[in-house]
Protein backbone atom coordinates (compact mmCIF):
# COMPACT_ATOMS: atom_id res chain seq x y z
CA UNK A 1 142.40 105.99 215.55
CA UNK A 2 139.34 106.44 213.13
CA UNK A 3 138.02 102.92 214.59
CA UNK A 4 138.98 103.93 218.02
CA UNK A 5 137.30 106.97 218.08
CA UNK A 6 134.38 105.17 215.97
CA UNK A 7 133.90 102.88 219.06
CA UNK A 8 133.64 106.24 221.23
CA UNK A 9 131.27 107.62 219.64
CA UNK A 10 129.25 104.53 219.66
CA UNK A 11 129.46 104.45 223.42
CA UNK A 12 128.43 108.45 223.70
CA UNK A 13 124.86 107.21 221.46
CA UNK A 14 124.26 104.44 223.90
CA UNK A 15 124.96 106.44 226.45
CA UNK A 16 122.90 109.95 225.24
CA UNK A 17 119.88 107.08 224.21
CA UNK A 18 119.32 104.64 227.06
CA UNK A 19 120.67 106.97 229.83
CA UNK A 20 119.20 110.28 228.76
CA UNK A 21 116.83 110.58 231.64
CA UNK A 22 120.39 110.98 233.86
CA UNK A 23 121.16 114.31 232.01
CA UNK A 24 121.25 116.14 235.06
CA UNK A 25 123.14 114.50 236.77
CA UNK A 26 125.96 114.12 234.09
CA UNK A 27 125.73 117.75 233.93
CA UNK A 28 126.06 117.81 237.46
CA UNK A 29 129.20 115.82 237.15
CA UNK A 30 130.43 117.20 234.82
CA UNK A 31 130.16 121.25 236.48
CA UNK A 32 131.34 120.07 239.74
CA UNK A 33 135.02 117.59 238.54
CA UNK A 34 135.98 121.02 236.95
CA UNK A 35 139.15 122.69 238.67
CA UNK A 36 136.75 125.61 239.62
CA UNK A 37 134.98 123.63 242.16
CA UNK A 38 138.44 122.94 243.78
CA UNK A 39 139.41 126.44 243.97
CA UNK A 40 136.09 128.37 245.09
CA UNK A 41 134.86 124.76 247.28
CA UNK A 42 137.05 122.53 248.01
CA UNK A 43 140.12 124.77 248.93
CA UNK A 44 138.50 127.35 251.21
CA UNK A 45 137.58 124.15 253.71
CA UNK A 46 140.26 122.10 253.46
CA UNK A 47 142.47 125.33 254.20
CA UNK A 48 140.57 125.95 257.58
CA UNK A 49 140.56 121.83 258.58
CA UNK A 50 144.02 120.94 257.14
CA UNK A 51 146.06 123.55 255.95
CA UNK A 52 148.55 120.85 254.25
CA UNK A 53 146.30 118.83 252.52
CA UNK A 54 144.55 122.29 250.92
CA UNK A 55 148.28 123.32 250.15
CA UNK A 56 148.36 119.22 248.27
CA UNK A 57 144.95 120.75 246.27
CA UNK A 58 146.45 123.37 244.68
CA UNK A 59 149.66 122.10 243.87
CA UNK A 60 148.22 119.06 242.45
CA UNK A 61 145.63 120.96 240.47
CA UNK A 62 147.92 123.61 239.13
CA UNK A 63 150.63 121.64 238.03
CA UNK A 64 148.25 118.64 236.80
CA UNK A 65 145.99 121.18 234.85
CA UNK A 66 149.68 122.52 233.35
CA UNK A 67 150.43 119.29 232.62
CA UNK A 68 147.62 118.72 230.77
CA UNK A 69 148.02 121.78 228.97
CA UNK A 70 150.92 120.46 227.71
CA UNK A 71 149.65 116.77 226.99
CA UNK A 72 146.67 118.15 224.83
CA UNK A 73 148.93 120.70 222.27
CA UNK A 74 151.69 117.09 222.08
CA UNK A 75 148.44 114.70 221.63
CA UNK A 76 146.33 116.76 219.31
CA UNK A 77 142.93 114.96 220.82
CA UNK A 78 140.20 115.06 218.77
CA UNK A 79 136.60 115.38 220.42
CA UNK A 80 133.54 113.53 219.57
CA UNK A 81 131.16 116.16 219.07
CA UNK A 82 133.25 117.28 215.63
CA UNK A 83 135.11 114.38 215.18
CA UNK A 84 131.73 112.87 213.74
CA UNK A 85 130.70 115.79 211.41
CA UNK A 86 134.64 115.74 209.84
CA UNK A 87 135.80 111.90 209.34
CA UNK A 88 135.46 110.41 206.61
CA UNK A 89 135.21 106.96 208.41
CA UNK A 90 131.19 106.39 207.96
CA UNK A 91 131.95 107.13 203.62
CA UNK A 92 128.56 107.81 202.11
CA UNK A 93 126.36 106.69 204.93
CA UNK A 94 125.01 109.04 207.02
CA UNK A 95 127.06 109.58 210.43
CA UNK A 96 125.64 108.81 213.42
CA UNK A 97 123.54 111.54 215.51
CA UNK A 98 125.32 113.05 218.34
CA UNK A 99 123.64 115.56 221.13
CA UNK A 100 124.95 118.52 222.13
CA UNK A 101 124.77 120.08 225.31
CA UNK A 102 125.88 124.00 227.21
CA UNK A 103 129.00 122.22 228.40
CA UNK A 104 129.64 120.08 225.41
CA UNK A 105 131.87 122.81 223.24
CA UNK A 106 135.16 123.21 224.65
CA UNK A 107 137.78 124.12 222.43
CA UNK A 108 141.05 122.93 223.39
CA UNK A 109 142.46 119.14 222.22
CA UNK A 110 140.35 116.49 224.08
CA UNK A 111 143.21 114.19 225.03
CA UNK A 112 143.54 113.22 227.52
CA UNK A 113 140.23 114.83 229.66
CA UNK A 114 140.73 117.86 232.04
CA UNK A 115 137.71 116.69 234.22
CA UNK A 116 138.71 113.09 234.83
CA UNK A 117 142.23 114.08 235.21
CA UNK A 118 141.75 117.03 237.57
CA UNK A 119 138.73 115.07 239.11
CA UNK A 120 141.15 111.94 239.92
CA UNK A 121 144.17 114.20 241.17
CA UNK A 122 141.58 116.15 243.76
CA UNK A 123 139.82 113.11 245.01
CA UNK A 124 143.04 111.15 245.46
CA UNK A 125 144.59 114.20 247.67
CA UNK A 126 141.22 114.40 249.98
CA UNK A 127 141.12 110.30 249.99
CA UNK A 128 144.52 109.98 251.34
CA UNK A 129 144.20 113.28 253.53
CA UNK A 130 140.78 111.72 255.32
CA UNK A 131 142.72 108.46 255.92
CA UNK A 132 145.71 110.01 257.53
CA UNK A 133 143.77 111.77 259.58
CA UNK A 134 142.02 108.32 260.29
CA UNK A 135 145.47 107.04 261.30
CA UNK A 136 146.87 110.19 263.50
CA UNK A 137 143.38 109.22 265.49
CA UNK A 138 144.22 105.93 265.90
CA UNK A 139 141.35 104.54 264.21
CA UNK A 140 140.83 101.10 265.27
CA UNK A 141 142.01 98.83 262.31
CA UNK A 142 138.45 97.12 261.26
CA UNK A 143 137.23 100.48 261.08
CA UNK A 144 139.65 101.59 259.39
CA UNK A 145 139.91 99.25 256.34
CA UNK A 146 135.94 99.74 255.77
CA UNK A 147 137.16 103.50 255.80
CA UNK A 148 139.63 103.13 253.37
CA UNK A 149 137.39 100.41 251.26
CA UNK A 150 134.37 102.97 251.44
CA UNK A 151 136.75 106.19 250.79
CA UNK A 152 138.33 104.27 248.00
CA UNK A 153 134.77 103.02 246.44
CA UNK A 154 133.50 106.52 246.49
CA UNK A 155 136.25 108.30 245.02
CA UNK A 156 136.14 105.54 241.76
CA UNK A 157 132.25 106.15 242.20
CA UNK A 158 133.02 109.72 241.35
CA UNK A 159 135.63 109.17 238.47
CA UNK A 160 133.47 106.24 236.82
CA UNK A 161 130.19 109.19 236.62
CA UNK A 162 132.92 112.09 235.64
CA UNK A 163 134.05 110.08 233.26
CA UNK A 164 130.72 108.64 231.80
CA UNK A 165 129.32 112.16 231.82
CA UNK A 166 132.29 113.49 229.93
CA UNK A 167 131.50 110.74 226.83
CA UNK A 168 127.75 111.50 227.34
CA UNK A 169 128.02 115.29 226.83
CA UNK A 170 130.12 114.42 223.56
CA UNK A 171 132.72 116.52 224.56
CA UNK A 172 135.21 113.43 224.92
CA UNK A 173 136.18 109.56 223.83
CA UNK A 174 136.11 106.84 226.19
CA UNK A 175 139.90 106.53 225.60
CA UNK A 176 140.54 110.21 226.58
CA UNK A 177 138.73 109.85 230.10
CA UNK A 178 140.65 106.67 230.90
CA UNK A 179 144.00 108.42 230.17
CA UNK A 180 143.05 111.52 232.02
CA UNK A 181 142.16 109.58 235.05
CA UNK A 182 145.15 107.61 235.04
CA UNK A 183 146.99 110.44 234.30
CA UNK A 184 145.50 112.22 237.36
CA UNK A 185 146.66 109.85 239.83
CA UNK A 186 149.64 109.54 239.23
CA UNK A 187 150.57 113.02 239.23
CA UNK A 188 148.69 113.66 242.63
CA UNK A 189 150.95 110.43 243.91
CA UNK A 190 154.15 112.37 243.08
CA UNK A 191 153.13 115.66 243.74
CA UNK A 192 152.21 114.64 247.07
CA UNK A 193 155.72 113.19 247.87
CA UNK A 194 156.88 116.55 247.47
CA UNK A 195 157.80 118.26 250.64
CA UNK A 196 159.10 121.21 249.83
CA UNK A 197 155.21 122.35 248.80
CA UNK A 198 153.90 122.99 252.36
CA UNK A 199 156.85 125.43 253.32
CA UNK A 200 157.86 126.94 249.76
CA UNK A 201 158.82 130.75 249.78
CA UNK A 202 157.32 133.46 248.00
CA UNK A 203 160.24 133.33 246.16
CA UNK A 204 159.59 129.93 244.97
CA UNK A 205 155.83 130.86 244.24
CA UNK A 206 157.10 133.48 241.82
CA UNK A 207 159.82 131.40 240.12
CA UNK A 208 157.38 128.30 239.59
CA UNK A 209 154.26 130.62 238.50
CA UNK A 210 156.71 132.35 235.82
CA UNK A 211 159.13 129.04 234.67
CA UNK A 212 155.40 127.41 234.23
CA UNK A 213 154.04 130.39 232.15
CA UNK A 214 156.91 130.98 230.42
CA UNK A 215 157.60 127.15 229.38
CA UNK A 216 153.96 126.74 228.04
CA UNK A 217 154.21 130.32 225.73
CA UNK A 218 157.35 129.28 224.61
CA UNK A 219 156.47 125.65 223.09
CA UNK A 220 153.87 127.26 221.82
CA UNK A 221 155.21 130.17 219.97
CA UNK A 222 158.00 127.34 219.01
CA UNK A 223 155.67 125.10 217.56
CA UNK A 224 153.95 127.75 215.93
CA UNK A 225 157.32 129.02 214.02
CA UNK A 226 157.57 125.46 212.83
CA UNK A 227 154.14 125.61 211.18
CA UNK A 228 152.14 123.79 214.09
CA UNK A 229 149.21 125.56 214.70
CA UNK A 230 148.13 124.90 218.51
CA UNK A 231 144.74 126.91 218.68
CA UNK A 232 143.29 124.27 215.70
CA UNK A 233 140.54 123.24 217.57
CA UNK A 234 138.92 127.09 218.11
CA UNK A 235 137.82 126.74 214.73
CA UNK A 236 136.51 123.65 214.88
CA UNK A 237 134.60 124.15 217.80
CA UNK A 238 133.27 127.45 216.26
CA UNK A 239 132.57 125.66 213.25
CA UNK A 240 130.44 122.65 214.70
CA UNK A 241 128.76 123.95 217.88
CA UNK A 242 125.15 123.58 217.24
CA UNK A 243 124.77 127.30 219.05
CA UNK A 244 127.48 129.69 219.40
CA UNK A 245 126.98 130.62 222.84
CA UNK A 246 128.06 127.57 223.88
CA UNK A 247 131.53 128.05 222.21
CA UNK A 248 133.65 128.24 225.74
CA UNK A 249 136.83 131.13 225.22
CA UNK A 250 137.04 130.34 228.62
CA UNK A 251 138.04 126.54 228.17
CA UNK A 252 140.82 127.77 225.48
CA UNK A 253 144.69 126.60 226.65
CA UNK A 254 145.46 130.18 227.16
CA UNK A 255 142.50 131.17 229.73
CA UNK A 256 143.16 127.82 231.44
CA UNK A 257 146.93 128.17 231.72
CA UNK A 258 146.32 132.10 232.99
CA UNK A 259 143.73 130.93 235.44
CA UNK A 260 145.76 128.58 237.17
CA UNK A 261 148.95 130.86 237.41
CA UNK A 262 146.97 133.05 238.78
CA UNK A 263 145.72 130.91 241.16
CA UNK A 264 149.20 129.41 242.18
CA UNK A 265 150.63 132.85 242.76
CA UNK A 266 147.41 134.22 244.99
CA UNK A 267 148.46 131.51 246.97
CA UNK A 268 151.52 132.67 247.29
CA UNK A 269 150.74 136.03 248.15
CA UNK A 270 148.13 134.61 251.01
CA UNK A 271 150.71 132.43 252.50
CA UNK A 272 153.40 135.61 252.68
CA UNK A 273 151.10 138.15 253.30
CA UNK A 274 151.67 140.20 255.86
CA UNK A 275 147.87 139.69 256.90
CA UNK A 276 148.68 135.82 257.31
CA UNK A 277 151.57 135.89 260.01
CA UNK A 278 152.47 133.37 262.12
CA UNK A 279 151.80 134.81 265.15
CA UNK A 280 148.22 135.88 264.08
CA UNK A 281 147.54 131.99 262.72
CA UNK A 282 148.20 131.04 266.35
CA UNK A 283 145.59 133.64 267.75
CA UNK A 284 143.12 132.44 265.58
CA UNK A 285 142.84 128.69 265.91
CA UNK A 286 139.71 127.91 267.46
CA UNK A 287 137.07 125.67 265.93
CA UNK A 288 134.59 128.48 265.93
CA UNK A 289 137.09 130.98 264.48
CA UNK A 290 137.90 128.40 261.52
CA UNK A 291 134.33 128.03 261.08
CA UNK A 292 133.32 131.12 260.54
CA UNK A 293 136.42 131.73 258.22
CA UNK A 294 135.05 128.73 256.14
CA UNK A 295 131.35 130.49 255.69
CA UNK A 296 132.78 133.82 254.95
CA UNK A 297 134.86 132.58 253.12
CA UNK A 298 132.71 130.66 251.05
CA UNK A 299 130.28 133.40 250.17
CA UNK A 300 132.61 135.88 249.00
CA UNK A 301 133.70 133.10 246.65
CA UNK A 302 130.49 132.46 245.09
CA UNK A 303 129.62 136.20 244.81
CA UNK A 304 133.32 136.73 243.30
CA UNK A 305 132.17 133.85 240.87
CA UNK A 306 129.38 135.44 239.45
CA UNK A 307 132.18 138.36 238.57
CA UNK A 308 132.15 137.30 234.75
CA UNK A 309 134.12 139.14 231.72
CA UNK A 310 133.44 139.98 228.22
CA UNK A 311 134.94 137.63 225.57
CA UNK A 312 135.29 140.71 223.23
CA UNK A 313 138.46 141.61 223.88
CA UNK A 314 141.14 138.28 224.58
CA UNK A 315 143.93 140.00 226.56
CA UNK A 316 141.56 141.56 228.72
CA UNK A 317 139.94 138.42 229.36
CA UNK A 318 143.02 136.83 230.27
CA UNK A 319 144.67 139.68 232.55
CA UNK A 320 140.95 139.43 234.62
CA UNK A 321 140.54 135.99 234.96
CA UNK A 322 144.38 135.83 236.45
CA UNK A 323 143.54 138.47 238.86
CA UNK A 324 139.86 137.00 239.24
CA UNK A 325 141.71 133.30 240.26
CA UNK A 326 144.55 134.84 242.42
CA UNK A 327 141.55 136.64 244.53
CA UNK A 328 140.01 133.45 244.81
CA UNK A 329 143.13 132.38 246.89
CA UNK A 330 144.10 135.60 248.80
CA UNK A 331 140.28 135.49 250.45
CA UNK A 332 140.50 132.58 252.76
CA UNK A 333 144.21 132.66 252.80
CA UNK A 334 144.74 136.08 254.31
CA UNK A 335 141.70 138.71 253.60
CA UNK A 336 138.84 136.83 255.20
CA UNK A 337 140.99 135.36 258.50
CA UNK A 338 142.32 138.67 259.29
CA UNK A 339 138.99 140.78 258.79
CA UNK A 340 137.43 138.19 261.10
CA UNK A 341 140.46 138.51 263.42
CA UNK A 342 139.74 142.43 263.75
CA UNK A 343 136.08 141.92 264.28
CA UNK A 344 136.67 139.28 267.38
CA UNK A 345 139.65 141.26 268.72
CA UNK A 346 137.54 144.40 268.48
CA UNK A 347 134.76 142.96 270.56
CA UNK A 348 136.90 141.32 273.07
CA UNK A 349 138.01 145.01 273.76
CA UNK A 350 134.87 146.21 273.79
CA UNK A 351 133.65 143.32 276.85
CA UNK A 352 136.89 144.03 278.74
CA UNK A 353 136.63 147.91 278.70
């Protein structure tokens, strides 16, 4: 592995020397393959356009990002940017010089790579969606293969800068990208199989949110009886970050494994709220109605994003960003349609009295 990861950090210098005047763009890349841009982007439209291919999203994000989760505490990943200050690989010659950026010091296990595997999961769901929707309107088939070939191209576009960015920033090895994007495909390609997703009960929210939640704790606390410490890499990140600001509590297994709960269940609660019934779905289904759902919707997410918590205190860092991530999902499901609903019925009433 010491050779392996000797290679990736190899890359990450080539990479941080020949291609450092693309530093904002890897950052870029980087910012937007994170899970958030699914949840606060991605979702809110795709909800609005396609409601099953936005339920596919979050499904495939959740239980990818869970995955993950697990992967990293069974893997124990090592990451470049304190891998290089800790082997003893180079002996007595001097290690080679690695940049470090805002969004370089996350502190879970780097193996295999959130960004490329969430990042391939996402764009695989939105691929296939635009290409069934290609089919349902009986795209004419020349067309549609240079959709699918162009579609196809741009979504391993995407992956091949998410995962160069991830090895520039020193945050990953080349090996860790490549796994997560595999990874990440193949768990959108099952997921998506899945039927039961698009009509699951609030029931089945709950149970899934909790078996998830309760599964990760548990092989954690079991591990930890056994002598296996799982938080490892806090310290290490803590230890090596070149500025301790740019320590991330909020990229620790615990914050990401809360965040996405919370997520899955405000989707739940949407879906069954009272505020999202059936019969008012039907009354609001016109292109200009989904429209303005999608803008709303939209900038109550961003201004909810800016809604950031003190690191100070874990637990009630945790218990916020769960509530902060199931808000994300009850405002386009169910807060933001039937506000707008209210409006538009009110001013119908208004014209016809």
């Amino acid at each position: 592995m010491d050779l392996l990861h000797s290679w990736g950090v190899e890359l990450a210098v080539h990479l941080q020397t020949a291609y450092g005047r693309y530093e904002g763009l890897f950052g870029l890349a980087s910012a937007v393959a994170d899970l958030h841009t699914t949840f606060f982007f991605f979702f809110p439209i795709w909800f609005h356009l396609r409601r099953d291919t936005a339920l596919r999203l979050i499904w495939v994000s959740v239980l990818g990002d869970w995955l993950n989760l697990v992967l990293k505490w069974v893997l124990f990943g090592e990451r470049p940017y304190w891998w290089v200050h800790e082997t003893r690989f180079y002996g007595a010659g001097p290690a080679p010089s690695l940049k470090q950026f805002p969004i370089t010091c996350e502190t879970g296990p780097g193996s295999p790579s959130g960004h490329a595997m969430g990042a391939a999961g996402v764009w695989y769901v939105m691929v296939t969606a635009l290409l069934a929707i290609a089919t349902e309107k009986r795209c004419p088939p020349l067309l549609y293969r240079f959709l699918q070939l162009g579609l196809w191209g741009l979504m391993g576009l995407v992956e091949l800068v998410v995962c160069t960015s991830r090895v520039y920033m020193a945050a990953h090895f080349p090996h860790q990208v490549v796994a997560g994007a595999v990874t990440g495909v193949l768990v959108a390609e099952v997921v998506s199989k899945e039927k039961w997703i698009y009509a699951a009960c609030m029931r089945k929210y709950l149970y899934t949110t909790l078996f998830l939640t309760s599964f990760a704790v548990g092989f954690y606390l079991a591990l930890k009886a056994v002598g296996v410490d799982l938080l490892w890499t806090l310290d290490k990140a803590q230890r090596w970050c070149v500025r301790p600001e740019w320590v991330h509590l909020d990229s620790t297994p615990f914050a990401s494994l809360l965040r996405n709960m919370g997520t899955l269940l405000g989707l739940g609660l949407g879906l069954h709220s009272p505020l999202c019934s059936e019969k008012a779905e039907k009354k609001r289904s016109g292109a200009g109605f989904k429209v303005g759902c999608i803008v709303v919707s939209l900038f109550l997410l961003q201004l909810l994003d800016g809604w950031t918590f003190s690191h100070e205190d874990l637990r009630t860092f945790y218990f916020l960003s769960f509530g902060k991530s199931a808000v994300a999902l009850l405002v386009p499901t169910a807060l933001v349609p039937r506000a707008l609903g209210w409006i538009c019925k009110g001013k119908r009433d208004d014209k016809n009295s």
